[in-house]
Protein backbone atom coordinates (compact mmCIF):
# COMPACT_ATOMS: atom_id res chain seq x y z
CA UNK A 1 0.00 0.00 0.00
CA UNK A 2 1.16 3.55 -0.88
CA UNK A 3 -0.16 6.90 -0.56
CA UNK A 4 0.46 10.12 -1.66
CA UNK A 5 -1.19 13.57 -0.44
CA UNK A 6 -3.12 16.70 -1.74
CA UNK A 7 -4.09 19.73 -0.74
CA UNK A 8 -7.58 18.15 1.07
CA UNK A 9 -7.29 14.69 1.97
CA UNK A 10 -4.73 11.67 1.31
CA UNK A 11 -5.42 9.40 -1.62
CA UNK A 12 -5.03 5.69 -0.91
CA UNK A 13 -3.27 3.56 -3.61
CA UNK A 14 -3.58 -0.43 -2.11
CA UNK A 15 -1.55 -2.89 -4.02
CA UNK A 16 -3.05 -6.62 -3.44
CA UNK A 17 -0.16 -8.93 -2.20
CA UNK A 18 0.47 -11.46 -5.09
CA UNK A 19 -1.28 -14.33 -5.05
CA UNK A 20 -1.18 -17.29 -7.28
CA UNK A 21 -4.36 -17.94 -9.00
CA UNK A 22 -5.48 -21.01 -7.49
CA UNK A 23 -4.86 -19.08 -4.14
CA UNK A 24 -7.03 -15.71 -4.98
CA UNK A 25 -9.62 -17.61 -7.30
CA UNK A 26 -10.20 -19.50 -3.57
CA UNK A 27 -10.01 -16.71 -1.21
CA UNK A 28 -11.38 -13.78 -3.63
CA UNK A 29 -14.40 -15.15 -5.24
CA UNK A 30 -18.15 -13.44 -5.69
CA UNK A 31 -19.70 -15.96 -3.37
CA UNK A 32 -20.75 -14.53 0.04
CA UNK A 33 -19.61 -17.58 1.70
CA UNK A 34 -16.10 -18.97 1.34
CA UNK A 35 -14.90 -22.32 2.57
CA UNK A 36 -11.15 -23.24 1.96
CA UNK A 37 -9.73 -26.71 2.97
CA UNK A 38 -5.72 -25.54 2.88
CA UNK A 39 -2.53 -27.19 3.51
CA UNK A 40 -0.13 -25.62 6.02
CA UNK A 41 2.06 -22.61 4.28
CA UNK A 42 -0.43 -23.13 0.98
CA UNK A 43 -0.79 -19.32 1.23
CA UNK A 44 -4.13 -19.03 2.90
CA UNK A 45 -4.07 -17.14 5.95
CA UNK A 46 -1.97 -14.10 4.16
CA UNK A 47 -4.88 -14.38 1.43
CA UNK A 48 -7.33 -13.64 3.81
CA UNK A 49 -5.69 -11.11 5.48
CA UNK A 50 -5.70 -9.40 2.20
CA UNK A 51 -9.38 -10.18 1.95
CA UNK A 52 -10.76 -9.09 5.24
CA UNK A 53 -8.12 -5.98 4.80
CA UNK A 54 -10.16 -5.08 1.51
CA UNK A 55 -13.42 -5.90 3.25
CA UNK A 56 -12.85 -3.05 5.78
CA UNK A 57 -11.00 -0.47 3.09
CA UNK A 58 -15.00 -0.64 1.97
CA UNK A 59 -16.64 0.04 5.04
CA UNK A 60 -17.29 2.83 7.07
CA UNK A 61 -17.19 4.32 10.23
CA UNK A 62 -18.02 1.95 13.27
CA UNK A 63 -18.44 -1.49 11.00
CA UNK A 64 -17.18 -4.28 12.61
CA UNK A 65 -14.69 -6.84 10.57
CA UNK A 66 -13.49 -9.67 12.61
CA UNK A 67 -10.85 -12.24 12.37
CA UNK A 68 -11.13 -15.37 14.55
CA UNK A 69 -8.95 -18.12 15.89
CA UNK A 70 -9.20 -20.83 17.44
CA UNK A 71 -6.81 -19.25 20.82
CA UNK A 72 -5.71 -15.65 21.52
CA UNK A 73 -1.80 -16.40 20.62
CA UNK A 74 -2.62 -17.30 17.13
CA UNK A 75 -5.21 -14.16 16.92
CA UNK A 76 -2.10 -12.11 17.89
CA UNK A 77 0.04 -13.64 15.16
CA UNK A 78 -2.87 -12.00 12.41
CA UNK A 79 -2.98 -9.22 14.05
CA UNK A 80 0.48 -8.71 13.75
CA UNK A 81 1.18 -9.47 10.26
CA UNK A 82 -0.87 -7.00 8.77
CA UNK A 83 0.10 -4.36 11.02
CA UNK A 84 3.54 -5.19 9.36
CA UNK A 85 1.75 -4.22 5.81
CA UNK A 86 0.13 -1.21 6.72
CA UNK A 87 1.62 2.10 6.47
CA UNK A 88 1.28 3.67 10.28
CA UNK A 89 -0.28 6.69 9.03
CA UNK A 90 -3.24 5.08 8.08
CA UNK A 91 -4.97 3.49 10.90
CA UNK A 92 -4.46 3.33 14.88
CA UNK A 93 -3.97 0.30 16.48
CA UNK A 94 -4.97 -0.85 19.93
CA UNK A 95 -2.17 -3.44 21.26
CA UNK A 96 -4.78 -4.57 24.42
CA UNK A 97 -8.00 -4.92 22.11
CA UNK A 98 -6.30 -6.29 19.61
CA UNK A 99 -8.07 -3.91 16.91
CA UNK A 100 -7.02 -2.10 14.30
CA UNK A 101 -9.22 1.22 13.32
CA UNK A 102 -8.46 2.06 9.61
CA UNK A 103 -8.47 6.29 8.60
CA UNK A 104 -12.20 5.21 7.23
CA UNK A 105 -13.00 4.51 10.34
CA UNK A 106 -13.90 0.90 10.29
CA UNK A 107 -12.40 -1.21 12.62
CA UNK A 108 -10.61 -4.93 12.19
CA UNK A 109 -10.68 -7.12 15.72
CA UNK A 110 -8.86 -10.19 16.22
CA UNK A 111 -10.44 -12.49 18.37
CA UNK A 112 -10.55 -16.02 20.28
CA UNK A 113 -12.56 -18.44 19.65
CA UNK A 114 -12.26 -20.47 23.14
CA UNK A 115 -15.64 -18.83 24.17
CA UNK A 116 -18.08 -18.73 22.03
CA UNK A 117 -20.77 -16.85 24.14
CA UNK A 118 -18.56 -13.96 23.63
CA UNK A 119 -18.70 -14.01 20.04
CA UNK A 120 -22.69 -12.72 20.10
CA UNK A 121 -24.06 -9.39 19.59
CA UNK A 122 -22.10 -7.19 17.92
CA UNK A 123 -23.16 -6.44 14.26
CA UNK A 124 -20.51 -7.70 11.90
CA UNK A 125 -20.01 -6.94 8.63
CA UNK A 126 -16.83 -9.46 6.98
CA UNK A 127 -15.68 -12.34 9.29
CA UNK A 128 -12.42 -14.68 8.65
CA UNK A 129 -12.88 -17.69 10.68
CA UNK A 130 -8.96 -18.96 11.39
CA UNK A 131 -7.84 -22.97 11.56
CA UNK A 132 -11.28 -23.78 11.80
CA UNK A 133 -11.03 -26.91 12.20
CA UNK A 134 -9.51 -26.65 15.52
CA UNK A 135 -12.69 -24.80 17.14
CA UNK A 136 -16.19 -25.72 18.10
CA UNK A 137 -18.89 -25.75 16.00
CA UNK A 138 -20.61 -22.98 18.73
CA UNK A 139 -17.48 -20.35 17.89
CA UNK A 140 -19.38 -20.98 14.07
CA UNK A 141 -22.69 -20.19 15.20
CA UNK A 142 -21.94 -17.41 16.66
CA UNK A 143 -20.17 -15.72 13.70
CA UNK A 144 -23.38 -16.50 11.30
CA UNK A 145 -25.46 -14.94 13.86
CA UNK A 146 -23.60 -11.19 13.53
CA UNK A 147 -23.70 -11.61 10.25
CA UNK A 148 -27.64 -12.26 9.86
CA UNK A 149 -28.56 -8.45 10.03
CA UNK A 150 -25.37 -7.01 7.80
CA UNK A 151 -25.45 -9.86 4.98
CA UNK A 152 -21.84 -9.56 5.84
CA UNK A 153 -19.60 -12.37 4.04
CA UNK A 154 -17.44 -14.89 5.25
CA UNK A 155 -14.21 -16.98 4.93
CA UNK A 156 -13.80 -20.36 6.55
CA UNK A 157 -9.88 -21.73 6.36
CA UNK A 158 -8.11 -24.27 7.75
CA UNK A 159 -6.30 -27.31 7.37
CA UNK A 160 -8.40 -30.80 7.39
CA UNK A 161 -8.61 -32.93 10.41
CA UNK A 162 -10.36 -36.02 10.16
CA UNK A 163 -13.73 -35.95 8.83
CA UNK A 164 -15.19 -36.20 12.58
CA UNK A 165 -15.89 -32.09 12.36
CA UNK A 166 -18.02 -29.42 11.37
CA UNK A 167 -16.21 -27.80 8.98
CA UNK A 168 -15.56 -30.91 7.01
CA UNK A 169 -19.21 -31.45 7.01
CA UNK A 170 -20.02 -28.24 5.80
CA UNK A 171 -16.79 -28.32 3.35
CA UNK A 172 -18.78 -30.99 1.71
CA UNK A 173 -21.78 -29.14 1.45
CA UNK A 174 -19.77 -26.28 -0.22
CA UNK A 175 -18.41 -28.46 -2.37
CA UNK A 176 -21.55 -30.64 -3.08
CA UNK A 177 -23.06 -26.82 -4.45
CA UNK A 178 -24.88 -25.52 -1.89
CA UNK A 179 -26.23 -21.62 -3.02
CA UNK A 180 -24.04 -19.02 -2.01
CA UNK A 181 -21.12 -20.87 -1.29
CA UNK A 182 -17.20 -21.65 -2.71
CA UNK A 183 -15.60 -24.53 -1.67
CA UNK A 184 -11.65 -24.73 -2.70
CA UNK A 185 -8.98 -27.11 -1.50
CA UNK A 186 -5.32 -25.81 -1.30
CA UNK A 187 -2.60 -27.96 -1.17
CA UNK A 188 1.21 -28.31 -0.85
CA UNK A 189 1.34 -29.27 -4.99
CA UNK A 190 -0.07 -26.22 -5.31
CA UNK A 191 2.40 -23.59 -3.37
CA UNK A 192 5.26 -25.88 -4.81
CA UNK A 193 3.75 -24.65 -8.62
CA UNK A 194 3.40 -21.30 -7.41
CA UNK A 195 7.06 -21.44 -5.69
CA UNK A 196 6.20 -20.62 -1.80
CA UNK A 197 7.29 -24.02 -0.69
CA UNK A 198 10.54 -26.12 -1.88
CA UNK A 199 9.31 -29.51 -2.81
CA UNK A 200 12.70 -30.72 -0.55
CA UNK A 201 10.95 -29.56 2.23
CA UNK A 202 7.82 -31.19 1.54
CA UNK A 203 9.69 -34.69 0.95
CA UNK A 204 11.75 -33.86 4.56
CA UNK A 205 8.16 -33.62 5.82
CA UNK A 206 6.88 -36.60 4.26
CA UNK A 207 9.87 -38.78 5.68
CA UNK A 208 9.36 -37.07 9.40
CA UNK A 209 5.88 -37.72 9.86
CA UNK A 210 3.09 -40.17 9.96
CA UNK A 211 1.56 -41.01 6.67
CA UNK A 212 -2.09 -39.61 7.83
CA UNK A 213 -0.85 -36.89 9.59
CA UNK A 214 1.46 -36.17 6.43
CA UNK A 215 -1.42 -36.21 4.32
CA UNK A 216 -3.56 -34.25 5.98
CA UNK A 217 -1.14 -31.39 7.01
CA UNK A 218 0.32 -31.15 3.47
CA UNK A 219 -2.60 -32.46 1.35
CA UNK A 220 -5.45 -31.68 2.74
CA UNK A 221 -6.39 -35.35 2.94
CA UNK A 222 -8.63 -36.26 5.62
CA UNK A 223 -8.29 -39.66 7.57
CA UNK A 224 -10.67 -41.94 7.44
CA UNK A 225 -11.55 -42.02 11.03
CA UNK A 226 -11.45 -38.49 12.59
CA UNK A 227 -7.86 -38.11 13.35
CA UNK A 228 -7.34 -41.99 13.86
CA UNK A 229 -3.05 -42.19 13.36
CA UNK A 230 -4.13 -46.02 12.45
CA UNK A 231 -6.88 -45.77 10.10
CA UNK A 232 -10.18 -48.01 11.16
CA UNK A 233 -9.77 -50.42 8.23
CA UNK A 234 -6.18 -51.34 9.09
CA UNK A 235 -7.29 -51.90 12.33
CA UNK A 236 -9.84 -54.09 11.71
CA UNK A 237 -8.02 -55.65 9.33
CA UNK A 238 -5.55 -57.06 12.43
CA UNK A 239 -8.13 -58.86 14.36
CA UNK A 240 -7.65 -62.25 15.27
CA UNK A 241 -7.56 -65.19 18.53
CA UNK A 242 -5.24 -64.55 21.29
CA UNK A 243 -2.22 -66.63 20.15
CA UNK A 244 -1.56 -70.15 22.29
CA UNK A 245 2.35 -69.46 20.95
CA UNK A 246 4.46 -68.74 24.16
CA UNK A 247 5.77 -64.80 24.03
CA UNK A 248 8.76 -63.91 22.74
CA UNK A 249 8.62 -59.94 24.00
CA UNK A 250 6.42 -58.13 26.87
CA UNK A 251 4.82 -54.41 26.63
CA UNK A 252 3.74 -52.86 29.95
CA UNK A 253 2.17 -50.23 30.62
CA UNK A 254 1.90 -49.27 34.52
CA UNK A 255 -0.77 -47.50 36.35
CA UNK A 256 -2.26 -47.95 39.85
CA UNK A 257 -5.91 -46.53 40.24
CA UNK A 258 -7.50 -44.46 37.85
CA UNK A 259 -5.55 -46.14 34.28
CA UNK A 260 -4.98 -49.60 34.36
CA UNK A 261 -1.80 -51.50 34.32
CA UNK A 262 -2.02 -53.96 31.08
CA UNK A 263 0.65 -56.39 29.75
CA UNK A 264 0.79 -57.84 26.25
CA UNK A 265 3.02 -60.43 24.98
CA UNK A 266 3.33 -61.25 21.74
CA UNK A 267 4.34 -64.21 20.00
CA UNK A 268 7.03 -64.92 17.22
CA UNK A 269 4.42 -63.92 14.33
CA UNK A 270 3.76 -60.33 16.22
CA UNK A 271 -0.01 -61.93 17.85
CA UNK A 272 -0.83 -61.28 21.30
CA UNK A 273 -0.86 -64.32 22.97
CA UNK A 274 -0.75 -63.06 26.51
CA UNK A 275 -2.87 -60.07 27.60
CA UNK A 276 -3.58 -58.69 31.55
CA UNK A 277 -5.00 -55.89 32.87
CA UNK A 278 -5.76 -54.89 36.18
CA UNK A 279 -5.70 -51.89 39.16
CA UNK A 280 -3.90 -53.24 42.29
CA UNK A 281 -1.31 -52.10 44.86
CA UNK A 282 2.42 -51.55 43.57
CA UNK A 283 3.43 -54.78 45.70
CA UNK A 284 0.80 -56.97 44.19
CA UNK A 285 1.64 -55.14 41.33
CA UNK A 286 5.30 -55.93 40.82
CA UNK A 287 5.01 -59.46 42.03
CA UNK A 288 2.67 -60.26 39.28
CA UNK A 289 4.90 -58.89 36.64
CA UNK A 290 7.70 -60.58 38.10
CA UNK A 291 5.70 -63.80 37.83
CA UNK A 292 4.42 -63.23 34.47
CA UNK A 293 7.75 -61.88 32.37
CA UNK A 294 9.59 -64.47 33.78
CA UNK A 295 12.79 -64.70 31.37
CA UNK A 296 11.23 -63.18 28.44
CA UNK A 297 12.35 -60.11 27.31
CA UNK A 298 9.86 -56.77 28.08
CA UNK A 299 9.31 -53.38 27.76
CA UNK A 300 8.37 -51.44 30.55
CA UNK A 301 6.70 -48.20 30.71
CA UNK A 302 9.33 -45.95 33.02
CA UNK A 303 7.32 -42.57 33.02
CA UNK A 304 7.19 -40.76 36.68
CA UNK A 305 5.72 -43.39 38.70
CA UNK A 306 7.12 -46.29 36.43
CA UNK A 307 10.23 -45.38 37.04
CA UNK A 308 10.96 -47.20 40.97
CA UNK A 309 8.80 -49.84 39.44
CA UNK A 310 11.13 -50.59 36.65
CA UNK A 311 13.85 -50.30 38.97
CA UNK A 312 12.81 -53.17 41.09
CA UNK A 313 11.81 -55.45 38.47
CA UNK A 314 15.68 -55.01 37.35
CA UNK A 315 16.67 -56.17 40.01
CA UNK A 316 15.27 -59.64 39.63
CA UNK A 317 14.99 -59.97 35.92
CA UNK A 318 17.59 -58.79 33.68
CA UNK A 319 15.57 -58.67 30.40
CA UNK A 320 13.21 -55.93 31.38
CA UNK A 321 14.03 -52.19 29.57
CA UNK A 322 12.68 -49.31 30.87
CA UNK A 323 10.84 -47.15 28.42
CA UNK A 324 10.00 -42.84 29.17
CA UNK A 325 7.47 -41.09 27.91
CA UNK A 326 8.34 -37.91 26.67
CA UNK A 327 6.33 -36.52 23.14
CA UNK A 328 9.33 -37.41 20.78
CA UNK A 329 9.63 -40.87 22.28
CA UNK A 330 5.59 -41.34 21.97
CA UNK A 331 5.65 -40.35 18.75
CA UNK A 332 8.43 -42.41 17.76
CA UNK A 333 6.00 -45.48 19.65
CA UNK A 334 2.77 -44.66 18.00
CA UNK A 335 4.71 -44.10 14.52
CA UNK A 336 5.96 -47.73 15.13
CA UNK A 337 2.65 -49.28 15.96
CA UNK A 338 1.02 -47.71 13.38
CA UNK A 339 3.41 -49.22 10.71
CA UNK A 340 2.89 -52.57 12.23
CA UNK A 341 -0.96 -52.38 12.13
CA UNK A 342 -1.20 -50.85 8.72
CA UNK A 343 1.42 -53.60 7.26
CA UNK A 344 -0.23 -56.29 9.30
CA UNK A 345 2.47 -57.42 11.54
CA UNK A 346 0.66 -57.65 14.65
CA UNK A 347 -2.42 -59.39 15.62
CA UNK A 348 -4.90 -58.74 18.36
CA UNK A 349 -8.23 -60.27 19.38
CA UNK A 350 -11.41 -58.10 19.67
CA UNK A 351 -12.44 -56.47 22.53
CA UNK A 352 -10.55 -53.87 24.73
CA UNK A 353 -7.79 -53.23 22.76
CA UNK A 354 -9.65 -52.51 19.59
CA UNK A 355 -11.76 -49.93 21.30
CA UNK A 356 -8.64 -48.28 22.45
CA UNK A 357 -7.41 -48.18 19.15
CA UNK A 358 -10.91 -46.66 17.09
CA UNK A 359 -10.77 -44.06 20.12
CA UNK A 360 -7.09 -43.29 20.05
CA UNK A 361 -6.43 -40.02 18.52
CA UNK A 362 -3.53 -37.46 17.14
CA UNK A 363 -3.46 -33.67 17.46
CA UNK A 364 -1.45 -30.58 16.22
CA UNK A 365 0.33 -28.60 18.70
CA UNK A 366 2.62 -25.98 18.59
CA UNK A 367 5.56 -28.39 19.77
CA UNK A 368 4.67 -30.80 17.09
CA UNK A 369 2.04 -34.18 17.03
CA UNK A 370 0.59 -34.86 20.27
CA UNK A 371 -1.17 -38.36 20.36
CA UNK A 372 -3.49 -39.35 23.39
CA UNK A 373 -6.97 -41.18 24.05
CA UNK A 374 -9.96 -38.88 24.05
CA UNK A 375 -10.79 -37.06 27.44
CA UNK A 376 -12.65 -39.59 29.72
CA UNK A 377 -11.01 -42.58 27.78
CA UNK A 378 -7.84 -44.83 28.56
CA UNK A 379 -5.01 -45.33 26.38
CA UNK A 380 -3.31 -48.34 28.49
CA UNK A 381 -4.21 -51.27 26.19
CA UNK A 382 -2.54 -48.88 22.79
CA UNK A 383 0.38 -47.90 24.89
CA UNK A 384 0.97 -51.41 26.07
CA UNK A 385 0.53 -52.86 22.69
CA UNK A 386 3.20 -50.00 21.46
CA UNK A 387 5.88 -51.25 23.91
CA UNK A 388 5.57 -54.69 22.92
CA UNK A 389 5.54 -53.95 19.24
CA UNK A 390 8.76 -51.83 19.77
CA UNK A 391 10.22 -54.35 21.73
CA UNK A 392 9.53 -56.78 19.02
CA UNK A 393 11.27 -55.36 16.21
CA UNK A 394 14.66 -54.52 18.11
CA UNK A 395 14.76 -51.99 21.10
CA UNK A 396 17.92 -51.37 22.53
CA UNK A 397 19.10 -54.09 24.85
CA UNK A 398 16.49 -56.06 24.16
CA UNK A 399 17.23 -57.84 20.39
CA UNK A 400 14.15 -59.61 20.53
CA UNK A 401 14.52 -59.71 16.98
């Protein structure tokens, strides 16, 4: 943007950022209703800052433009990039409110989306709603609802996550044709053409992470399962009897009272042939295991309370291996079980460990791919499972394999 003066008032000259024309065909099109299903760095959030930007250059005095994400940080980071773009002579900026009041008086807020009673009343006249994916479908409701009495349009971005959500539901809609509305998908292929993203980094990306989580971050390919890091078919597809083979590897995983300490062996073929689970005391809890592992090699969860645990089955057995939690070593576990289920190489019978494994789930976070049962459920049976896998193909000090 650039401006130059006369005698009366200052004349405005904006320049659009460039955009490739996948990217502003998306973000920039008649429809009063946007939704875009983008791949991280595809372009999309500085698109729509460009968009809701032109959206309040139109307005006037005391309209409202909003953007909205899912947390106040990542509000902040908006906020901040297009105060970068704007010349400071031409609007005033409020660092508490987060707003930005343009010389035409209109005014841009960046907001959270963590409470969406908050969201209600004001009279809005453009929205942006940020990541979408990651809010609830109330933060939506809200927006739609200051929009009613303006006609005001909207854009809906984020990446995909799962199909278990709101926005994909109503991406499909979009896309299906529903009046009034432009559905677009923006992907990694795409910013490589237009040359935001080196395809090496995209292939450094594809080696680092899961394959769903790959796919859906950079491809805007949804899982088949709502965030699933298995995938439901592959899961199913691993089903089978417990195993009357004797074990040739041990996964623990310990707990005490409110999780449950399970144990899985698994055979020479990668079936579980031995499976446990139970809350008792540590003592009871440590002679069991003692009993039970016996001379065959195992994996023992070592995390905070494992830890003594671990320590005292050492002392007796030699052929137990401690194992900490941290989020690059559970990644590195769940990567590992996820291989084996989606290759086959581990059996399991129905029951408790399946529903473990339809429930388990992955998130984003800002220090990379957090993976965890749902709140309310256990994880015991997957992490168990995990360690025994791991153990299987070759931990350290362990060469089960």
């Amino acid at each position: 943007m650039a401006t130059t003066s006369t005698a009366t008032a200052p004349t405005v000259t904006y320049r659009r950022p460039s955009l490739y024309p996948k990217q502003q065909a998306a973000i920039f099109s008649a429809d009063r209703y946007g939704i875009i299903e983008g791949s991280t760095k595809c372009g999309k959030t500085v698109a729509c800052i460009a968009w809701i930007l032109e959206q309040a250059m139109g307005g006037l005095r005391g309209q409202a433009f909003w953007w909205i994400s899912p947390v106040y940080p990542q509000a902040k980071v908006a906020y901040r990039r297009l105060k970068r773009g704007l010349p400071e002579t031409l609007y005033t900026a409020n660092e508490s409110e987060l707003t930005i009041t343009l010389v035409n008086g209109a005014i841009l807020s960046f907001k959270s989306a963590e409470k969406p009673d908050n969201l209600y009343g004001e009279d809005v006249y453009a929205a942006v709603l940020d990541e979408a994916t990651r809010m609830r479908e109330q933060a939506w409701h809200a927006i739609r609802s200051t929009l009613t009495a303006t006609r005001g349009p909207v854009r809906i971005i984020g990446n995909v996550k799962g199909r278990r959500n709101w926005a994909y539901a109503l991406a499909r809609r979009a896309e299906g044709g529903e009046p009034g509305w432009t559905y677009a998908k923006l992907t990694a292929a795409d910013a490589i053409d237009a040359g935001i993203i080196a395809s090496e980094e995209i292939d450094q990306a594809q080696r680092q992470l899961p394959e769903s989580v790959f796919r859906e971050l950079y491809f805007a390919e949804p899982s088949d399962d709502g965030g699933n890091p298995f995938g439901q078919e592959a899961i199913r597809a691993c089903i089978g009897d417990v195993s009357g083979s004797p074990p040739v590897v041990y996964g623990v995983d310990l707990a005490k009272s409110i999780d449950w300490t399970v144990v899985v062996g698994l055979d020479e073929t990668g079936a579980v042939c031995r499976f446990d689970r139970y809350q008792w005391p540590w003592e009871e809890t440590v002679r069991r295991l003692a009993q039970e592992i016996g001379l065959t090699p195992a994996i023992v969860d070592s995390t905070g309370v494992g830890d003594p645990i671990v320590e005292r089955l050492q002392r007796e057995l030699s052929n137990v291996e401690g194992y900490h939690f941290s989020s690059p070593s559970k990644q590195r576990l769940m990567e590992g079980l996820a291989m084996a289920i989606q290759t086959g190489e581990v059996r399991y019978p129905q029951g408790v460990i399946v529903s473990e494994l339809d429930a388990f789930a992955y998130e984003y976070t800002r220090t990379g791919v957090r993976y965890s049962a749902p709140e309310g459920m256990h994880d015991d049976c997957v992490m168990a499972l995990a360690l025994a896998v791991y153990g299987r193909t070759g931990a350290p000090g362990v060469g089960v394999w």
